[in-house]
Each structure stands twice: as C-alpha cells, then as structure tokens.
PDB file of N, CA and C in Angstrom:
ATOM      1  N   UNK A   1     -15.892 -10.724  18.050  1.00  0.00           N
ATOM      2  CA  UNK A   1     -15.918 -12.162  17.814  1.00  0.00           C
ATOM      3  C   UNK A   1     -14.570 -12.624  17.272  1.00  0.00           C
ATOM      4  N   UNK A   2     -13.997 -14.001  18.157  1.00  0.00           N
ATOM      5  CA  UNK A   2     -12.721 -14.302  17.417  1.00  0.00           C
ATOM      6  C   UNK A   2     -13.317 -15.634  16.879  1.00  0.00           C
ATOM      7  N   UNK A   3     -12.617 -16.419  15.674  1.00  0.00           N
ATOM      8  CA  UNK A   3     -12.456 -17.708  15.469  1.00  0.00           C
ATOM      9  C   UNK A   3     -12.679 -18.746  16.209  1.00  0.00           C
ATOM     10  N   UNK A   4     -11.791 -18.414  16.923  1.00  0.00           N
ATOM     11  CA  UNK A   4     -11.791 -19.278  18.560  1.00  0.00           C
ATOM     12  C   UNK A   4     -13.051 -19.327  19.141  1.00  0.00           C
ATOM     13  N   UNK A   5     -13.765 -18.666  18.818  1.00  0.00           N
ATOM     14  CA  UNK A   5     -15.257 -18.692  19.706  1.00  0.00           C
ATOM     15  C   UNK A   5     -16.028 -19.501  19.408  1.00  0.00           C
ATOM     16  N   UNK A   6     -15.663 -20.062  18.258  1.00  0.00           N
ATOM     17  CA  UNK A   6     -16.864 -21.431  17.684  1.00  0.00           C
ATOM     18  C   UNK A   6     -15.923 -22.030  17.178  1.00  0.00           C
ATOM     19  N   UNK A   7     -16.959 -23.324  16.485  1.00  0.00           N
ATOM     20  CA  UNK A   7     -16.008 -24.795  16.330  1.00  0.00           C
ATOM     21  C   UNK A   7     -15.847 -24.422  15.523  1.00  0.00           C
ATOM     22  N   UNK A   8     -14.635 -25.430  15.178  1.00  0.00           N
ATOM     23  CA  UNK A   8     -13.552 -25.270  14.174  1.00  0.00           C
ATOM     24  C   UNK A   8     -14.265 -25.890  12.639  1.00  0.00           C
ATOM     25  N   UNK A   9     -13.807 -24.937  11.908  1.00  0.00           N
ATOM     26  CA  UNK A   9     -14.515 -25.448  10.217  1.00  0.00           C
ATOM     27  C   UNK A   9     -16.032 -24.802  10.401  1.00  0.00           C
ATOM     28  N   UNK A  10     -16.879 -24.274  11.031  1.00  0.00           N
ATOM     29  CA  UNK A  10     -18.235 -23.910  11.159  1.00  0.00           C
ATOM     30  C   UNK A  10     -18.274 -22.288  10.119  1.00  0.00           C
ATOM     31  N   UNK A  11     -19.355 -22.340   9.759  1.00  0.00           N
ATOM     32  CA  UNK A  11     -20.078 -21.055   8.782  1.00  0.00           C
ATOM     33  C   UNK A  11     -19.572 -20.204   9.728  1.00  0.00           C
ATOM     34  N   UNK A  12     -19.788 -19.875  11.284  1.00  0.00           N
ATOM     35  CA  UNK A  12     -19.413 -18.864  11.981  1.00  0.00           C
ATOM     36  C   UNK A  12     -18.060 -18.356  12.051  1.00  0.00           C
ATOM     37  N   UNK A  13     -17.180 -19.419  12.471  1.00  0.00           N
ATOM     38  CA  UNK A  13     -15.680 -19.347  12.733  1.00  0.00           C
ATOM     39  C   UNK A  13     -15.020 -18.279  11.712  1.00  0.00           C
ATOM     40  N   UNK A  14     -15.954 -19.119  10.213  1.00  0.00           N
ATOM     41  CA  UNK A  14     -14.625 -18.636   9.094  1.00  0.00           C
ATOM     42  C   UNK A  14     -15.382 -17.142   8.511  1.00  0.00           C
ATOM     43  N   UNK A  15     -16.937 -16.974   9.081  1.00  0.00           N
ATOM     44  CA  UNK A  15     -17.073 -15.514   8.976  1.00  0.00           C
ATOM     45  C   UNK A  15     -16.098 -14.715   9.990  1.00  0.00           C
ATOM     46  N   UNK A  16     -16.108 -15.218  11.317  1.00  0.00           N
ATOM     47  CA  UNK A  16     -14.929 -14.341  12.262  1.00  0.00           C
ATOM     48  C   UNK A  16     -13.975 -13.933  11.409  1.00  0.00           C
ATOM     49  N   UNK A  17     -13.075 -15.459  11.091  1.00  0.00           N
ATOM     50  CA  UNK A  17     -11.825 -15.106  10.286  1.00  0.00           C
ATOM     51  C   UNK A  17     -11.867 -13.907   8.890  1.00  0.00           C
ATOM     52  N   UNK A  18     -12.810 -14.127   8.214  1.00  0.00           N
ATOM     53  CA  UNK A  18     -13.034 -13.450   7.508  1.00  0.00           C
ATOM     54  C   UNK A  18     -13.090 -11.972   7.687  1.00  0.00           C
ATOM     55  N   UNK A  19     -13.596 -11.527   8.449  1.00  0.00           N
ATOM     56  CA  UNK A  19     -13.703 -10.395   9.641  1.00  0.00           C
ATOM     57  C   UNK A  19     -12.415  -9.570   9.635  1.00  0.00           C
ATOM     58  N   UNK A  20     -11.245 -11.016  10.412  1.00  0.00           N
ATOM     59  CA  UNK A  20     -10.003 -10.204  10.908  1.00  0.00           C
ATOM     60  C   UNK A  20      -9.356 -10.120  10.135  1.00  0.00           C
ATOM     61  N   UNK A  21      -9.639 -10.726   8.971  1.00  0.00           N
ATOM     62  CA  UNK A  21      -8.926 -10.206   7.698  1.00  0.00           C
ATOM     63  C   UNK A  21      -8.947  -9.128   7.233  1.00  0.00           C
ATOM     64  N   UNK A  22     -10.553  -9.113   6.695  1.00  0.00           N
ATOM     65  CA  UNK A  22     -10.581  -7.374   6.295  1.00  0.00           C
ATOM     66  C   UNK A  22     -10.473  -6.468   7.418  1.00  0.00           C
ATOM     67  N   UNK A  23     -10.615  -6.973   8.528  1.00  0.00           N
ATOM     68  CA  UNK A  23      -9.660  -5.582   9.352  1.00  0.00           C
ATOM     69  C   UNK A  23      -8.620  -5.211   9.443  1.00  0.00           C
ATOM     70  N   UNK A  24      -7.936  -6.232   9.246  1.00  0.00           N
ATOM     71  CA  UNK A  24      -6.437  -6.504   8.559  1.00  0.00           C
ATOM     72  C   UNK A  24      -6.433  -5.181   7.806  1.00  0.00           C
ATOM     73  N   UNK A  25      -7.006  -5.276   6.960  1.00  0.00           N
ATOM     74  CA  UNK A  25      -6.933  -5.075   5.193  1.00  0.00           C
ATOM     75  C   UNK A  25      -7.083  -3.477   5.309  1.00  0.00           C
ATOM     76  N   UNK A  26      -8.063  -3.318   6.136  1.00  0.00           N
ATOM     77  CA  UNK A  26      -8.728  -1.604   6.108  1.00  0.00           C
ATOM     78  C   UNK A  26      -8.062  -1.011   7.027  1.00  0.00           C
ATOM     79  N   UNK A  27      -7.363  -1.697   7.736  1.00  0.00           N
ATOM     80  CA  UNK A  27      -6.709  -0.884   9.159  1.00  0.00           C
ATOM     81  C   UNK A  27      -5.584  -0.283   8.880  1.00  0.00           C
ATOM     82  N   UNK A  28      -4.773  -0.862   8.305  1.00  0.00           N
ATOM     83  CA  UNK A  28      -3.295  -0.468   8.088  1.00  0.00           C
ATOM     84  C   UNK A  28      -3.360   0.799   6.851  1.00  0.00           C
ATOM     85  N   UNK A  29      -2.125   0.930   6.890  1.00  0.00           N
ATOM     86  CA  UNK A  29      -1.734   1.912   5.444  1.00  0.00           C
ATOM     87  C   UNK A  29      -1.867   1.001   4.042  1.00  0.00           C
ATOM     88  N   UNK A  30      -2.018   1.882   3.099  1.00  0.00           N
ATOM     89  CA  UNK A  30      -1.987   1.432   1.713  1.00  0.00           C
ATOM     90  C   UNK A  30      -0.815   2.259   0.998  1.00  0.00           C
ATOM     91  N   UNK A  31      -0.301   1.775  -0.190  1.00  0.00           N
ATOM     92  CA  UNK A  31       0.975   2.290  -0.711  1.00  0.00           C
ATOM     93  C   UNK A  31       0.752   2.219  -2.146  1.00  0.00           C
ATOM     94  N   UNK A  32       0.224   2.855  -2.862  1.00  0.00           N
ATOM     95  CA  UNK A  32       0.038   2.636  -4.664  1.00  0.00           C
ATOM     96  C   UNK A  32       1.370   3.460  -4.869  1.00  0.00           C
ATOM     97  N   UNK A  33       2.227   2.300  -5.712  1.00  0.00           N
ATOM     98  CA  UNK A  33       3.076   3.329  -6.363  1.00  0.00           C
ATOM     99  C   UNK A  33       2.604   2.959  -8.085  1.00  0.00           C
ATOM    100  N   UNK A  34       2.399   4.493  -8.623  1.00  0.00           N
ATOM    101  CA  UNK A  34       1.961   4.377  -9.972  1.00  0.00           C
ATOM    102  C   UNK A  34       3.177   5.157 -10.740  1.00  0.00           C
ATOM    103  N   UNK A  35       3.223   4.357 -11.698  1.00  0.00           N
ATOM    104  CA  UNK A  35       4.371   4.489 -12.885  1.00  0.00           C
ATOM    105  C   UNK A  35       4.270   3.827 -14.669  1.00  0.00           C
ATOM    106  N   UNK A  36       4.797   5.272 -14.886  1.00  0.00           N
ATOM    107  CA  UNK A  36       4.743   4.703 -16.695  1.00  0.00           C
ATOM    108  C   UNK A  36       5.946   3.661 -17.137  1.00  0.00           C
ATOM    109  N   UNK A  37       6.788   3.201 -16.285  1.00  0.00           N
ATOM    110  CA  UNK A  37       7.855   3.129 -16.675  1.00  0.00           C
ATOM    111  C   UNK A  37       7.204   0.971 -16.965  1.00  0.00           C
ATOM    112  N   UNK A  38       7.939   0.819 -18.351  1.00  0.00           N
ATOM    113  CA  UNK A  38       7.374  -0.301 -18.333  1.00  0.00           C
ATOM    114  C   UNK A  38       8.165  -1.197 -17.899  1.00  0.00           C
ATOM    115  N   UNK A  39       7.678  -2.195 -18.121  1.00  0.00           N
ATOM    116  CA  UNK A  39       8.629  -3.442 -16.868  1.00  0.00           C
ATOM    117  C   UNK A  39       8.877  -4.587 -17.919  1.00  0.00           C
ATOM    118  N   UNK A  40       9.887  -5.691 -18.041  1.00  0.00           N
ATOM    119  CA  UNK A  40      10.339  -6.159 -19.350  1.00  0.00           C
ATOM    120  C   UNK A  40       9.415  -7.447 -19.196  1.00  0.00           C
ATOM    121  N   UNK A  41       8.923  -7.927 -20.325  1.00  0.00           N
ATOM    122  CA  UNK A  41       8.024  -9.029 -20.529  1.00  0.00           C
ATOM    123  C   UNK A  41       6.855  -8.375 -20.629  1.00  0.00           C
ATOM    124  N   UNK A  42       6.440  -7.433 -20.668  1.00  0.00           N
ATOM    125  CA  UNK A  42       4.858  -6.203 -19.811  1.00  0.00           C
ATOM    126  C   UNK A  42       4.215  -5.760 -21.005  1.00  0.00           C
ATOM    127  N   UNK A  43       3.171  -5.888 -21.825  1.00  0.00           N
ATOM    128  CA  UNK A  43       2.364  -5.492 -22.813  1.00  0.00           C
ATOM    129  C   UNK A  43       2.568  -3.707 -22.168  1.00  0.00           C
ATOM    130  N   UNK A  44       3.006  -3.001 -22.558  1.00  0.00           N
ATOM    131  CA  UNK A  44       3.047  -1.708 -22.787  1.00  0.00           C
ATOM    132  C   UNK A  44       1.861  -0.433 -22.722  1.00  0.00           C
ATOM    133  N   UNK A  45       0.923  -1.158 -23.556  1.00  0.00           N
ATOM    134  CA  UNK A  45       0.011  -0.298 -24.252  1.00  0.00           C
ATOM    135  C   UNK A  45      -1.541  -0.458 -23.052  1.00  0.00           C
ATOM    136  N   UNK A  46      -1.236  -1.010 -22.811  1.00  0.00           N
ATOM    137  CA  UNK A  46      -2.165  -1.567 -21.631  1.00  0.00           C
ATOM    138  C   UNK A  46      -1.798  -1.592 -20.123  1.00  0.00           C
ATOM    139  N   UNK A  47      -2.853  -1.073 -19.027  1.00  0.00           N
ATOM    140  CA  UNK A  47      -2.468  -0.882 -17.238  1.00  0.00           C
ATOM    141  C   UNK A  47      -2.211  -2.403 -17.223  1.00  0.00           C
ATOM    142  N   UNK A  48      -1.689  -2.344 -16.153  1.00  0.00           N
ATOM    143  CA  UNK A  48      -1.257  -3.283 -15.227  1.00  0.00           C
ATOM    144  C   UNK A  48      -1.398  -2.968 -13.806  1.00  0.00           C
ATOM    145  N   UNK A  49      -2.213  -3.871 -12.923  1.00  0.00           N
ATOM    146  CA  UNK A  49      -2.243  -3.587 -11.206  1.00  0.00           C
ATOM    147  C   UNK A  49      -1.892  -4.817 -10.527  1.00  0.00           C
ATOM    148  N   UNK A  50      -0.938  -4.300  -9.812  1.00  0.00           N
ATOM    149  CA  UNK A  50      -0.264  -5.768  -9.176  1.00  0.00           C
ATOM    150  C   UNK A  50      -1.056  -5.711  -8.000  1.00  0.00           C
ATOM    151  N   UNK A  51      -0.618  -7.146  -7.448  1.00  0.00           N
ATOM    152  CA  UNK A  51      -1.396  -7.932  -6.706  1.00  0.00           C
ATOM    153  C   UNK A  51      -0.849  -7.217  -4.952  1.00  0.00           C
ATOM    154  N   UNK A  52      -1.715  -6.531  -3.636  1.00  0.00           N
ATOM    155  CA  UNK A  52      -1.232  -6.036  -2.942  1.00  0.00           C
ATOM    156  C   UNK A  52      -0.662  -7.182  -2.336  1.00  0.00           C
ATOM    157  N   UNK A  53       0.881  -6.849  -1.493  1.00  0.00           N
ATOM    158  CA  UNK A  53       2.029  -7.347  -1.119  1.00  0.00           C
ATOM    159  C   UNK A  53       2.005  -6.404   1.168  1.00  0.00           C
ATOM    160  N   UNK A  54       2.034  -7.690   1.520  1.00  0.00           N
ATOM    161  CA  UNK A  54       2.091  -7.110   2.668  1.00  0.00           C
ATOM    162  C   UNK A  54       3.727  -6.990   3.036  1.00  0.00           C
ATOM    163  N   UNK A  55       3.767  -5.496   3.658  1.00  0.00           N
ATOM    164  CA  UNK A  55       4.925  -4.929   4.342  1.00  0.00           C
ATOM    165  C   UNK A  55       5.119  -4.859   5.380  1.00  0.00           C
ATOM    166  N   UNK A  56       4.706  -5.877   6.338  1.00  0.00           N
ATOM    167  CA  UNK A  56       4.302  -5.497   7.949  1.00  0.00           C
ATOM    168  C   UNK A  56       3.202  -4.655   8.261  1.00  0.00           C
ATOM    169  N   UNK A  57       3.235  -3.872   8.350  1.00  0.00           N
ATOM    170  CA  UNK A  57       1.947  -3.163   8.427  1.00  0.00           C
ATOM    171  C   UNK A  57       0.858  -2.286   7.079  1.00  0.00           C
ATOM    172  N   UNK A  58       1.872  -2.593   6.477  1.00  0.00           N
ATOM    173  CA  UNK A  58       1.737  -1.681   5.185  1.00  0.00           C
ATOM    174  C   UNK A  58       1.432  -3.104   4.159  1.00  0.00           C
ATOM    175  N   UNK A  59       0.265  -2.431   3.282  1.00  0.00           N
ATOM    176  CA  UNK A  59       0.094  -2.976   1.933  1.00  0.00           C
ATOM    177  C   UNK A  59       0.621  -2.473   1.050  1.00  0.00           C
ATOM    178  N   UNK A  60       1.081  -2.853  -0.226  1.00  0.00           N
ATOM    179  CA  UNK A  60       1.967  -2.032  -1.439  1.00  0.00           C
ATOM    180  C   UNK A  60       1.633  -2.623  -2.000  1.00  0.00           C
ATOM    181  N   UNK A  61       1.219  -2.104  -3.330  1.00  0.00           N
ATOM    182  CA  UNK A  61       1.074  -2.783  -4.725  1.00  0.00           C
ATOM    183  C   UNK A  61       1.422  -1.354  -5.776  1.00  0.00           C
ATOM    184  N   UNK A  62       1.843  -2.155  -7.074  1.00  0.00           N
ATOM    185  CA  UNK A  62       2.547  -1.374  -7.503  1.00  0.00           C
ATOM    186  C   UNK A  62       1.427  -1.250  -9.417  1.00  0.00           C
ATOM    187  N   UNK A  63       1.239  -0.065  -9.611  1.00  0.00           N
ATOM    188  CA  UNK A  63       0.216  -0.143 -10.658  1.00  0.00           C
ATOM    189  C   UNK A  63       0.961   0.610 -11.756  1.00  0.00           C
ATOM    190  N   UNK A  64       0.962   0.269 -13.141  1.00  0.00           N
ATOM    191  CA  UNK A  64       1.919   0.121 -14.199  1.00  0.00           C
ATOM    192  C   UNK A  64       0.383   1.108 -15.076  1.00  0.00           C
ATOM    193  N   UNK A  65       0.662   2.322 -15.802  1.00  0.00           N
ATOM    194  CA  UNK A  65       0.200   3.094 -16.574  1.00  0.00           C
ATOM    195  C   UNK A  65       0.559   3.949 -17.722  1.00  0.00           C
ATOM    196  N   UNK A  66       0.247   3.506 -19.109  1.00  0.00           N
ATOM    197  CA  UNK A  66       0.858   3.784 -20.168  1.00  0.00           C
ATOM    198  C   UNK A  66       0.979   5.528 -20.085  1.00  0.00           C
ATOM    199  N   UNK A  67       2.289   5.967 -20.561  1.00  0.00           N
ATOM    200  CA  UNK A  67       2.738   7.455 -20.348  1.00  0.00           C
ATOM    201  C   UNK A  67       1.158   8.696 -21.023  1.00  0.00           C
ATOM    202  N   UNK A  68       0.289   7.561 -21.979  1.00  0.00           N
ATOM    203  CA  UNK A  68      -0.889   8.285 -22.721  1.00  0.00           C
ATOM    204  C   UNK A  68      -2.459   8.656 -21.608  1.00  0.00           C
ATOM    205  N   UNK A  69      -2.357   7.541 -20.440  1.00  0.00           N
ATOM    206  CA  UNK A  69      -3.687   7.354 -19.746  1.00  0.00           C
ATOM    207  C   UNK A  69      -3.994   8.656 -18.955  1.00  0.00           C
ATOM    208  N   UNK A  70      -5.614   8.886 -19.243  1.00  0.00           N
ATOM    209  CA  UNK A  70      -6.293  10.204 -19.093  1.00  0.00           C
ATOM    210  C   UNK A  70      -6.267  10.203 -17.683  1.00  0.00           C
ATOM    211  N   UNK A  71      -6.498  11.579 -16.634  1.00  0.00           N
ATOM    212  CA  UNK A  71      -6.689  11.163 -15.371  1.00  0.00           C
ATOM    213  C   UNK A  71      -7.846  10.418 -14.854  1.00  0.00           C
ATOM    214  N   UNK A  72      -8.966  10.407 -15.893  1.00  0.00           N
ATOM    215  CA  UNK A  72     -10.050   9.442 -15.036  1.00  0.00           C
ATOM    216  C   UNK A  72      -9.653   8.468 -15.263  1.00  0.00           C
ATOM    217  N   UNK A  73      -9.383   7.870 -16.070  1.00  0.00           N
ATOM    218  CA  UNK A  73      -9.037   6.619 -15.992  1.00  0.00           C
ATOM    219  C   UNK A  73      -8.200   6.023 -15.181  1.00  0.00           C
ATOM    220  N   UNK A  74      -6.881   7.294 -15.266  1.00  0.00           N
ATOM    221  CA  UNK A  74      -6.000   7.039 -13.605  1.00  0.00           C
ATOM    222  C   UNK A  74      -6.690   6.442 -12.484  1.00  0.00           C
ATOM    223  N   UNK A  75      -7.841   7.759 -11.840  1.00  0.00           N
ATOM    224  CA  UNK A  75      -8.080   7.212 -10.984  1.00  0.00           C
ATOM    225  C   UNK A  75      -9.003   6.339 -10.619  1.00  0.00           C
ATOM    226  N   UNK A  76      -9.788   5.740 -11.735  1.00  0.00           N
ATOM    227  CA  UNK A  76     -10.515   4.847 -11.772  1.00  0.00           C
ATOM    228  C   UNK A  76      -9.790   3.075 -11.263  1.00  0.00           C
ATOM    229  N   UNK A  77      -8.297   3.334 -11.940  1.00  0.00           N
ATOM    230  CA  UNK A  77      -7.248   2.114 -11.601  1.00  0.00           C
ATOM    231  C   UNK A  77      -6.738   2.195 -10.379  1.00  0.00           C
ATOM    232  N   UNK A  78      -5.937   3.195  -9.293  1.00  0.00           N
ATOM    233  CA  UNK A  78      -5.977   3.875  -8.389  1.00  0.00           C
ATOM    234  C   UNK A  78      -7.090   3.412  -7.755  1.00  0.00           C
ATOM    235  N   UNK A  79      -8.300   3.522  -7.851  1.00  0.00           N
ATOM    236  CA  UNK A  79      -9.734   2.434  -6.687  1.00  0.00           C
ATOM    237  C   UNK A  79      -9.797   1.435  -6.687  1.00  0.00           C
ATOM    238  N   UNK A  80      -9.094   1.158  -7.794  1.00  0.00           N
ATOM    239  CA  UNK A  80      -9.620  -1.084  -7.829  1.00  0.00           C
ATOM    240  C   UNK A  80      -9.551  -1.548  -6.719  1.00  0.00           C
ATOM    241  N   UNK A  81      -9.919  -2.119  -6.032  1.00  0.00           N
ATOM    242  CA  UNK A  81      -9.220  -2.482  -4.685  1.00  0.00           C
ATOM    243  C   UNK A  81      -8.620  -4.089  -5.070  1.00  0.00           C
TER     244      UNK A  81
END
C-alpha cells in the first residue's frame, strides 16, 4: 500500500505513510556510537541519548555514558529506540 492509493488527509493514507516510515526506520543500518567522554554544557553524572540523525541510508545517534555505568544499564540505553 502507498499513500497515493487513497485520498489525501484520510485515516488510511497517513497509516500507509506511516508504514513507509517505519520501513524506513527498520530497513537501513543503525549506528550507536557510545562514549564517556562528556560534551560541554552536558550534566555529566547522568546518560544522555541523542536524537537518531539520518545519514543517507544510515541512522546515527550518538549516546553519552558516565565512565561509572554498569553493563546492564549500558545495554538497557543501547535499546531505547
């Protein structure tokens, strides 16, 4: 189903769209780069997960982790989607 297949502004259309988004989203590569290193203005003591950034095909977002955080918790931040 594309957008195009129903009228424009309808419950259907913008489920399509909705659709090719998250296929968008799940299709491509993902890129977490995780780092202790803090960033200036950045509460320290506390994660930070930035907002994913499209690269052409690639998503990147970049997730900020105090040099102390346990690995579950790692990878608990690491799933957020």
């Amino acid at each position: 189903m594309k957008p195009a297949d129903f009228p424009i502004g309808s419950p259907e259309s913008r489920a399509a769209a909705r659709a090719v988004v998250e296929s968008r989203e799940t299709d491509g590569c993902r890129l977490q780069l995780v780092n202790y290193i803090q960033r200036p203005r950045q509460d320290g003591s506390r994660p930070h997960i930035g907002e994913w950034c499209s690269l052409g095909d690639i998503l990147m977002r970049i997730v900020f982790v105090p040099e102390s955080t346990d690995e579950a918790t790692l990878e608990k931040l690491v799933a957020t989607p």
